[in-house]
Protein backbone atom coordinates (compact mmCIF):
# COMPACT_ATOMS: atom_id res chain seq x y z
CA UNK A 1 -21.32 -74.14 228.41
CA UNK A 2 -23.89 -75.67 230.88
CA UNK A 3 -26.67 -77.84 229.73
CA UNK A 4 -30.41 -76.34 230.62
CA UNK A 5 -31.79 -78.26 233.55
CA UNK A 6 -35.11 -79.43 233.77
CA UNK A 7 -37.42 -79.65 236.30
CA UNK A 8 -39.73 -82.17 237.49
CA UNK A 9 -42.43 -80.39 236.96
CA UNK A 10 -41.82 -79.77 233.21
CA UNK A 11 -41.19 -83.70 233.21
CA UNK A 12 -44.45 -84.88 234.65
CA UNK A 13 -46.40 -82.54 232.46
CA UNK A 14 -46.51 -84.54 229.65
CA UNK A 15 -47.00 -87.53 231.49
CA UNK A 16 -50.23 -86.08 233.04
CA UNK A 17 -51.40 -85.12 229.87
CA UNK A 18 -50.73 -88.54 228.44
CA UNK A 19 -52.61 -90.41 231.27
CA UNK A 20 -55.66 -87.52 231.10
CA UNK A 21 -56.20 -88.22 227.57
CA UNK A 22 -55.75 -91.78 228.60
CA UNK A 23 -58.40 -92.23 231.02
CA UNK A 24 -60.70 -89.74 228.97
CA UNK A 25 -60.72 -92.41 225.96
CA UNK A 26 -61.80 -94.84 228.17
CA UNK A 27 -64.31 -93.29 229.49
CA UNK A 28 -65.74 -92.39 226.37
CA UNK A 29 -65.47 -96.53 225.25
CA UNK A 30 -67.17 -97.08 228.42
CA UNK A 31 -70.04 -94.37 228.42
CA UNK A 32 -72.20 -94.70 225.76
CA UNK A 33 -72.59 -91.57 223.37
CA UNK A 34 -75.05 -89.82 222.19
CA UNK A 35 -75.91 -92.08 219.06
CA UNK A 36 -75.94 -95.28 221.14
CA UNK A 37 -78.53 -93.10 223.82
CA UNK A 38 -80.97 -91.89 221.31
CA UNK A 39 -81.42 -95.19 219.92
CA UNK A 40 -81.27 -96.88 222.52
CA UNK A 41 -83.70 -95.39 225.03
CA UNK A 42 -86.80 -96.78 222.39
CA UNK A 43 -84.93 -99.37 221.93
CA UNK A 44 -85.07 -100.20 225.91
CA UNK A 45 -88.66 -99.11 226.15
CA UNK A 46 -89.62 -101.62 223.27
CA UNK A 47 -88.32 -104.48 224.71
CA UNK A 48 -89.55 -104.03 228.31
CA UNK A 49 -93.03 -103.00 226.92
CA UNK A 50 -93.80 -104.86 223.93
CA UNK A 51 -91.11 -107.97 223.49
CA UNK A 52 -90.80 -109.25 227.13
CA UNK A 53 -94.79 -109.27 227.33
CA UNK A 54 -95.37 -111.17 223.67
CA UNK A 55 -92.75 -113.20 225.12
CA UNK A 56 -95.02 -114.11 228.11
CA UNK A 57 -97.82 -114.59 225.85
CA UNK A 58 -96.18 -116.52 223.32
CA UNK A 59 -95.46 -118.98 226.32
CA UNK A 60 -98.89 -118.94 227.57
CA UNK A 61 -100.39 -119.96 224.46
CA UNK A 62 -98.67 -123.33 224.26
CA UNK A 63 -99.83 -123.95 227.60
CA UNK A 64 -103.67 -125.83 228.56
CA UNK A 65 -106.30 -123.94 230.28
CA UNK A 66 -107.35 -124.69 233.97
CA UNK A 67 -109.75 -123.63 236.82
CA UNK A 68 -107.13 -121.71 239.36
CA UNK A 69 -104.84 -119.13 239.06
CA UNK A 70 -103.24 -118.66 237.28
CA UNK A 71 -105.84 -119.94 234.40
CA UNK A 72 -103.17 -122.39 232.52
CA UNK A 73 -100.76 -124.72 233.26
CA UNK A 74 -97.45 -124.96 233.52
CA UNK A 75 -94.74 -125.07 230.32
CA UNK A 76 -91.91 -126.02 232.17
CA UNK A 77 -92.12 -128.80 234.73
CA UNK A 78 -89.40 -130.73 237.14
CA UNK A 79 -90.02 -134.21 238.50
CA UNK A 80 -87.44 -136.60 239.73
CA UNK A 81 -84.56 -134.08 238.97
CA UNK A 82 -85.71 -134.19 234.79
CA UNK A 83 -86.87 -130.75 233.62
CA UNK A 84 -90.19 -131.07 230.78
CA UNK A 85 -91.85 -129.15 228.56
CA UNK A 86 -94.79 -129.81 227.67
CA UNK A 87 -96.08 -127.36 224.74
CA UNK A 88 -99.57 -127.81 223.60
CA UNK A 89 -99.97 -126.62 220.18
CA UNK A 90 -103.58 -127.60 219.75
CA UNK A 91 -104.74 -124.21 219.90
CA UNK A 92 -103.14 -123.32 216.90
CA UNK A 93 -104.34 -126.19 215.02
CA UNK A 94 -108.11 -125.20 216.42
CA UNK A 95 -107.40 -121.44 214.92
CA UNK A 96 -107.04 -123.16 211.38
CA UNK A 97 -109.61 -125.75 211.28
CA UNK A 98 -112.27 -123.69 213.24
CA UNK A 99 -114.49 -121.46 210.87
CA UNK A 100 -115.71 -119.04 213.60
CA UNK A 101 -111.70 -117.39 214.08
CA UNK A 102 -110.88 -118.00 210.21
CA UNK A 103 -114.03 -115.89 209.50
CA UNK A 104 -113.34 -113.32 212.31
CA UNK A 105 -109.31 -112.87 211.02
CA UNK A 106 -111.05 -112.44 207.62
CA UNK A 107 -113.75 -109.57 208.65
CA UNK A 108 -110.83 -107.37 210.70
CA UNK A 109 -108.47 -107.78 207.83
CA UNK A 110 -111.54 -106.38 205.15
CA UNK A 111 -112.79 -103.92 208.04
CA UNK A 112 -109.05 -102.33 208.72
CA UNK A 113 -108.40 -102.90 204.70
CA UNK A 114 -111.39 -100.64 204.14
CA UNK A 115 -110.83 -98.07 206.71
CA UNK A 116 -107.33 -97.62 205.68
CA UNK A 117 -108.69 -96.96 202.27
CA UNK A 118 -111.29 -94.60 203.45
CA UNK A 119 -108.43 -92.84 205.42
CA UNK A 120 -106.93 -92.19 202.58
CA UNK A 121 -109.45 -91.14 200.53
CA UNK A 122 -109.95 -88.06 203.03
CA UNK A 123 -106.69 -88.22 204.37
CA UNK A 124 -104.81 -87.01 201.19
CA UNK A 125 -106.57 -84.41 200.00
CA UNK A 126 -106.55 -82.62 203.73
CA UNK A 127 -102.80 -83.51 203.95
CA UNK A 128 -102.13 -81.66 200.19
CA UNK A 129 -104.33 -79.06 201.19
CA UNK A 130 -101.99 -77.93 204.21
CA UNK A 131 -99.00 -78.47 202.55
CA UNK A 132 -100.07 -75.79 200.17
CA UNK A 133 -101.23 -73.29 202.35
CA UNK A 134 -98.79 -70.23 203.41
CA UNK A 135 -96.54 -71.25 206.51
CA UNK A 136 -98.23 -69.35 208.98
CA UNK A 137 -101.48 -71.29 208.37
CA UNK A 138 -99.92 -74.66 208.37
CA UNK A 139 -98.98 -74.71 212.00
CA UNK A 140 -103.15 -73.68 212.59
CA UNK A 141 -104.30 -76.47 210.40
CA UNK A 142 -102.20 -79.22 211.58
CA UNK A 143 -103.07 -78.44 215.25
CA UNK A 144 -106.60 -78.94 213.66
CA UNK A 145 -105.72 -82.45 212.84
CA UNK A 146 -103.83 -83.27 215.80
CA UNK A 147 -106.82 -81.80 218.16
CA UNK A 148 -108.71 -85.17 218.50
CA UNK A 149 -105.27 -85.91 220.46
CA UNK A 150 -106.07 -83.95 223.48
CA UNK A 151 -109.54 -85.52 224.11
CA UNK A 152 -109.51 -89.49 225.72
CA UNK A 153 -109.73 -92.04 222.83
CA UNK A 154 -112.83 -93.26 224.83
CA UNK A 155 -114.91 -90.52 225.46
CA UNK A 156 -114.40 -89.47 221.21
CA UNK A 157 -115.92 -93.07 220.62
CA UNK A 158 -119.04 -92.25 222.73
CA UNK A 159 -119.75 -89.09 221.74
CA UNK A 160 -120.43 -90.60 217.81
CA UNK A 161 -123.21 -92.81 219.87
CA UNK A 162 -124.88 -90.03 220.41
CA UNK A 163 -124.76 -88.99 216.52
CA UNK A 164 -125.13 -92.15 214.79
CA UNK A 165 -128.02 -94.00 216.98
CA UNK A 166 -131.39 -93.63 215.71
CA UNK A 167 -132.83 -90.74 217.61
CA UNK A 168 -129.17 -88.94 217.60
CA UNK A 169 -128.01 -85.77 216.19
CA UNK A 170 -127.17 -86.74 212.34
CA UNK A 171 -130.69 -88.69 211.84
CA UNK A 172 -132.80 -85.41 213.60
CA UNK A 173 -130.82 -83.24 211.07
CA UNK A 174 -131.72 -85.45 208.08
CA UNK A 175 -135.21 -85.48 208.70
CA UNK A 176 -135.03 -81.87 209.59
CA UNK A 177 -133.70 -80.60 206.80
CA UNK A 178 -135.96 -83.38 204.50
CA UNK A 179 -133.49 -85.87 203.05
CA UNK A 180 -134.94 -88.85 205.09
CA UNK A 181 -138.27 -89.81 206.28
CA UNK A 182 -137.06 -92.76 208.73
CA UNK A 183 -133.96 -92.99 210.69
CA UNK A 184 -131.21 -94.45 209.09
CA UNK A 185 -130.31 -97.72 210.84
CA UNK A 186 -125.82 -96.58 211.50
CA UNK A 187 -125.43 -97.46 215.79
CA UNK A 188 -125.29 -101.21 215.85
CA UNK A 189 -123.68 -101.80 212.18
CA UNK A 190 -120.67 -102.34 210.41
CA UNK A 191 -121.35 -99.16 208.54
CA UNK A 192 -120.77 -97.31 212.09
CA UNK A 193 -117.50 -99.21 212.93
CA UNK A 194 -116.22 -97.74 209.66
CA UNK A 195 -116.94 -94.14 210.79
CA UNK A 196 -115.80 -94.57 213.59
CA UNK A 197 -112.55 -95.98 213.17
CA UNK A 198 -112.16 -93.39 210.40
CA UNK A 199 -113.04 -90.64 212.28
CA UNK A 200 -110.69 -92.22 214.88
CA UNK A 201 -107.26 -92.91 212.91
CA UNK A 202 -107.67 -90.44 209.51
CA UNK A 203 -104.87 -88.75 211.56
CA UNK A 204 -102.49 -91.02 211.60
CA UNK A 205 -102.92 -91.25 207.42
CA UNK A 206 -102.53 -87.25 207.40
CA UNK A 207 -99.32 -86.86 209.47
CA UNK A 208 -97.20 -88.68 207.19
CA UNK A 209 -98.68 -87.74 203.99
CA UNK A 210 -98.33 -83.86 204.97
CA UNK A 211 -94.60 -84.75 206.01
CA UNK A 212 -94.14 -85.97 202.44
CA UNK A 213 -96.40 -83.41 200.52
CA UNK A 214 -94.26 -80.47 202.51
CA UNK A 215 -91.23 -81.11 201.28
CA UNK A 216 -91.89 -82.31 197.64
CA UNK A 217 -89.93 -79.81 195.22
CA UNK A 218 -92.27 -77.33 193.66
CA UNK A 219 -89.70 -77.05 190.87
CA UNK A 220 -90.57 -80.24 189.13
CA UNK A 221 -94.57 -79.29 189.10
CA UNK A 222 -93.62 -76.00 187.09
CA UNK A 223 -91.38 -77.80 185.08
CA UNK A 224 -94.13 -79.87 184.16
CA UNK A 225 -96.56 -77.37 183.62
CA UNK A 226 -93.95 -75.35 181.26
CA UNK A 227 -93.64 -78.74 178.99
CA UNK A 228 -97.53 -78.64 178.53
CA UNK A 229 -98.49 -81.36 181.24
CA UNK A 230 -102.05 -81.21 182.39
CA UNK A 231 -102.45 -80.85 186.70
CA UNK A 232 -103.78 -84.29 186.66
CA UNK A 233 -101.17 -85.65 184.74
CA UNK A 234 -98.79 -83.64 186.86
CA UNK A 235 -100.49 -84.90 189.75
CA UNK A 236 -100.65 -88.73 188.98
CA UNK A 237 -96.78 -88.66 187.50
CA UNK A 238 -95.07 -86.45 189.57
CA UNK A 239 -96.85 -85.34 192.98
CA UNK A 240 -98.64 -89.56 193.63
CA UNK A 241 -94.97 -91.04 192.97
CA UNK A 242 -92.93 -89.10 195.03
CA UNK A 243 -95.81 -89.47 198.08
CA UNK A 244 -95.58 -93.09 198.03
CA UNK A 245 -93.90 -93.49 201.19
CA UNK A 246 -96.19 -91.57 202.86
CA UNK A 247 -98.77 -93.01 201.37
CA UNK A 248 -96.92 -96.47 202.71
CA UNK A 249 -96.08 -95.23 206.42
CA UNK A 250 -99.67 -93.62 206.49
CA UNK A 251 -101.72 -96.75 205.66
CA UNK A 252 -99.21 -98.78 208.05
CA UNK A 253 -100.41 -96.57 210.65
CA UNK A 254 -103.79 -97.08 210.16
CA UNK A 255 -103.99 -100.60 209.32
CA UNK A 256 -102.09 -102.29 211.82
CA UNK A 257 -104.15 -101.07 215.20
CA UNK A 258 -107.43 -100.92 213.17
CA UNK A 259 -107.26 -104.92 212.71
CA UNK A 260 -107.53 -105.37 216.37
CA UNK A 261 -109.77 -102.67 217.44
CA UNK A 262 -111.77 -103.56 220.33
CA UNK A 263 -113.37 -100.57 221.58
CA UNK A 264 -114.97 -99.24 218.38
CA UNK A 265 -116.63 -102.24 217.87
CA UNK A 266 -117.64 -103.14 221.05
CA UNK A 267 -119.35 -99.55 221.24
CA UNK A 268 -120.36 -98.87 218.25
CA UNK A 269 -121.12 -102.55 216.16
CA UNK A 270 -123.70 -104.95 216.65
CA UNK A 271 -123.52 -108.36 218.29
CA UNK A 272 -122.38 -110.21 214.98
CA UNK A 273 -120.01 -107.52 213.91
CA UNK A 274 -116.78 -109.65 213.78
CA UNK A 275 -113.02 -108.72 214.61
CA UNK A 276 -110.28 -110.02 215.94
CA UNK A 277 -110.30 -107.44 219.54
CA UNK A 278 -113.42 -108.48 220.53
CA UNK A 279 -112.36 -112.37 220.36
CA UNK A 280 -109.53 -112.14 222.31
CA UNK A 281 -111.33 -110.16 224.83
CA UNK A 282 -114.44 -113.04 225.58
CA UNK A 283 -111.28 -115.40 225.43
CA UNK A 284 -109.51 -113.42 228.22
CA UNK A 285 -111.91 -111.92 230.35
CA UNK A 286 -114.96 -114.02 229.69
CA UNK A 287 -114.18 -117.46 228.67
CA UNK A 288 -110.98 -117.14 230.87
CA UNK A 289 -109.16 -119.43 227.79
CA UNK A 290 -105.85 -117.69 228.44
CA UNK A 291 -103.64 -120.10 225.77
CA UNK A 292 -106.25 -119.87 223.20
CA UNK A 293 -106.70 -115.79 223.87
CA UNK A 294 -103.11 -116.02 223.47
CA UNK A 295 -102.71 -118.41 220.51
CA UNK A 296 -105.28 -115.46 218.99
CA UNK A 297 -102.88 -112.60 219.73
CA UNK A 298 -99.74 -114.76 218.87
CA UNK A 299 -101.44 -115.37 215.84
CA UNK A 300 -102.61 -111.65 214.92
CA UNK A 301 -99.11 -110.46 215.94
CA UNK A 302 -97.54 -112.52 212.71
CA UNK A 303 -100.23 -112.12 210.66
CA UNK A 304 -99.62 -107.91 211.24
CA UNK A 305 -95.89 -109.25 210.86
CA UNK A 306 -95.89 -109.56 206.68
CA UNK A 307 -96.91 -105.93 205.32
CA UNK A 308 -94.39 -104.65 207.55
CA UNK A 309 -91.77 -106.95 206.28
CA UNK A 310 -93.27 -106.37 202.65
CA UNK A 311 -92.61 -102.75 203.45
CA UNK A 312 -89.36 -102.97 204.85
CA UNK A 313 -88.10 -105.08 201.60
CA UNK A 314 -89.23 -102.87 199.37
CA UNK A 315 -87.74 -99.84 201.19
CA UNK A 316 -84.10 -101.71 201.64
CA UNK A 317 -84.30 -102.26 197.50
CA UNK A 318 -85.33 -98.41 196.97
CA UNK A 319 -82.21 -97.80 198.85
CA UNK A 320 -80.04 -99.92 197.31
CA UNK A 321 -81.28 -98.64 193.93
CA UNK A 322 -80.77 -95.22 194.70
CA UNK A 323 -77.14 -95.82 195.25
């Protein structure tokens, strides 16, 4: 009885296979995969568009200010074959001990503390509104919020000078309609950077509370109701709790760019309305100070640093608690 033969063919088979899946498993160590691309294509973005420039800024403010360009001197230095730095960290030491920027980090923290509050105020009401509506009116109402979008951040700033200045739109329909007899004194003030940098980031407060309100579990309201529980007990127990985050990422949102606004001020505020944008632009542009501009936004930056760590703290012990 003859043995079956084999032929090469049927022998390199498996062998091709092997080397296929071979050389597909390392291609797929080599090529990233999806996961990796997703995070990190923000990832990239962040660190060409926001970390290499604070970078460059964080260097420039330990540098001195000169007349050339560019406007500051060098950090790092070679002479005689020995490399020096020379860091000057005066500026910092000026921010503390000078009451003009300790009284101008103090105004944009109370301005963007109060507009965030204002934001909410407004915000979450609108936000539970829309989550209660019927589906097909949600989509209609949130386009409503986002609308503002599709108009240029600058020209929405100038249009409320023509409403808030003296002979503008709101004071004629006051007086019109009797509630005034003068024109209320709101282009020029404090009182009109707060509308307008409500107006301008309410939002960014109504995005993530709606996210929140959408998907909270009607269930537990009904429950409520069935034990006996009042709406505004409901409300405060139930339905405030369980928005917290949103509440959290909303405010976040709002806070962080509102502390250095620069164009709402400069358009809308008067000459000794103080904040933190409107510094480092005389610094930069007008005073041509580049380290101490920079010291200033170094200095903002960490500042904007701790209720985003506070946040992230408290969110990494919610986690851990849940599990």
């Amino acid at each position: 009885m003859s043995n079956p033969t084999t032929s090469p063919a049927a022998l390199g088979a498996p062998s091709g296979s092997r080397l296929f899946g071979s050389l597909k498993r390392r291609l797929s160590m080599l090529l990233p995969s999806g996961r990796t691309t997703v995070i990190g294509v923000p990832f990239l973005w962040l660190t060409l568009f926001f970390a290499v420039p604070f970078v460059l800024v964080l260097k420039i403010s330990f540098t001195d200010s000169r007349l050339g360009i560019p406007p500051y001197t060098d950090l790092l230095s070679a002479k005689d074959g020995v490399l020096h730095v020379v860091m000057q960290l005066g500026h910092y030491a000026f921010l503390l001990q000078d009451d003009l920027y300790v009284a101008t980090y103090i105004s944009s923290l109370k301005m963007a503390a109060v507009s965030t509050f204002c934001c909410l105020l407004i915000g979450y009401p609108v936000a539970y509104y829309i989550a209660r509506s019927e589906p097909a009116k949600r989509n209609l109402l949130m386009m409503g919020v986002m609308l503002p979008f599709w108009t240029s951040f600058l020209i929405r700033v100038y249009a409320w000078i023509g409403i808030l200045k003296d002979d503008g739109l709101l004071n004629h329909t006051l007086m019109a309609i009797g509630m005034i007899h003068s024109p209320l004194r709101l282009y020029h003030t404090d009182i009109g950077v707060y509308i307008g940098m409500v107006y301008s980031y309410l939002p960014f407060m109504v995005m993530p509370l709606y996210a929140h309100l959408v998907k909270l579990d009607l269930t537990l309201l009904e429950a409520a109701y069935d034990l006996g529980c009042k709406p505004w007990t409901a409300f405060t127990r139930i339905t405030l709790p369980l928005s917290k985050n949103g509440i959290i990422a909303g405010s976040l949102l709002v806070f962080i760019p509102a502390v250095g606004e620069y164009v709402i001020p400069e358009l809308l505020g008067g000459a000794d309305t103080l904040m933190i944008g409107r510094v480092m632009w005389n610094e930069f542009f007008n005073d041509m100070d580049w380290p101490m501009a920079s010291a200033v936004t170094v200095a903002m930056v960490l500042l904007l640093l701790v209720p985003m760590a506070v946040f992230q703290y408290y969110q990494v012990k919610e986690l851990e608690g849940a599990k």
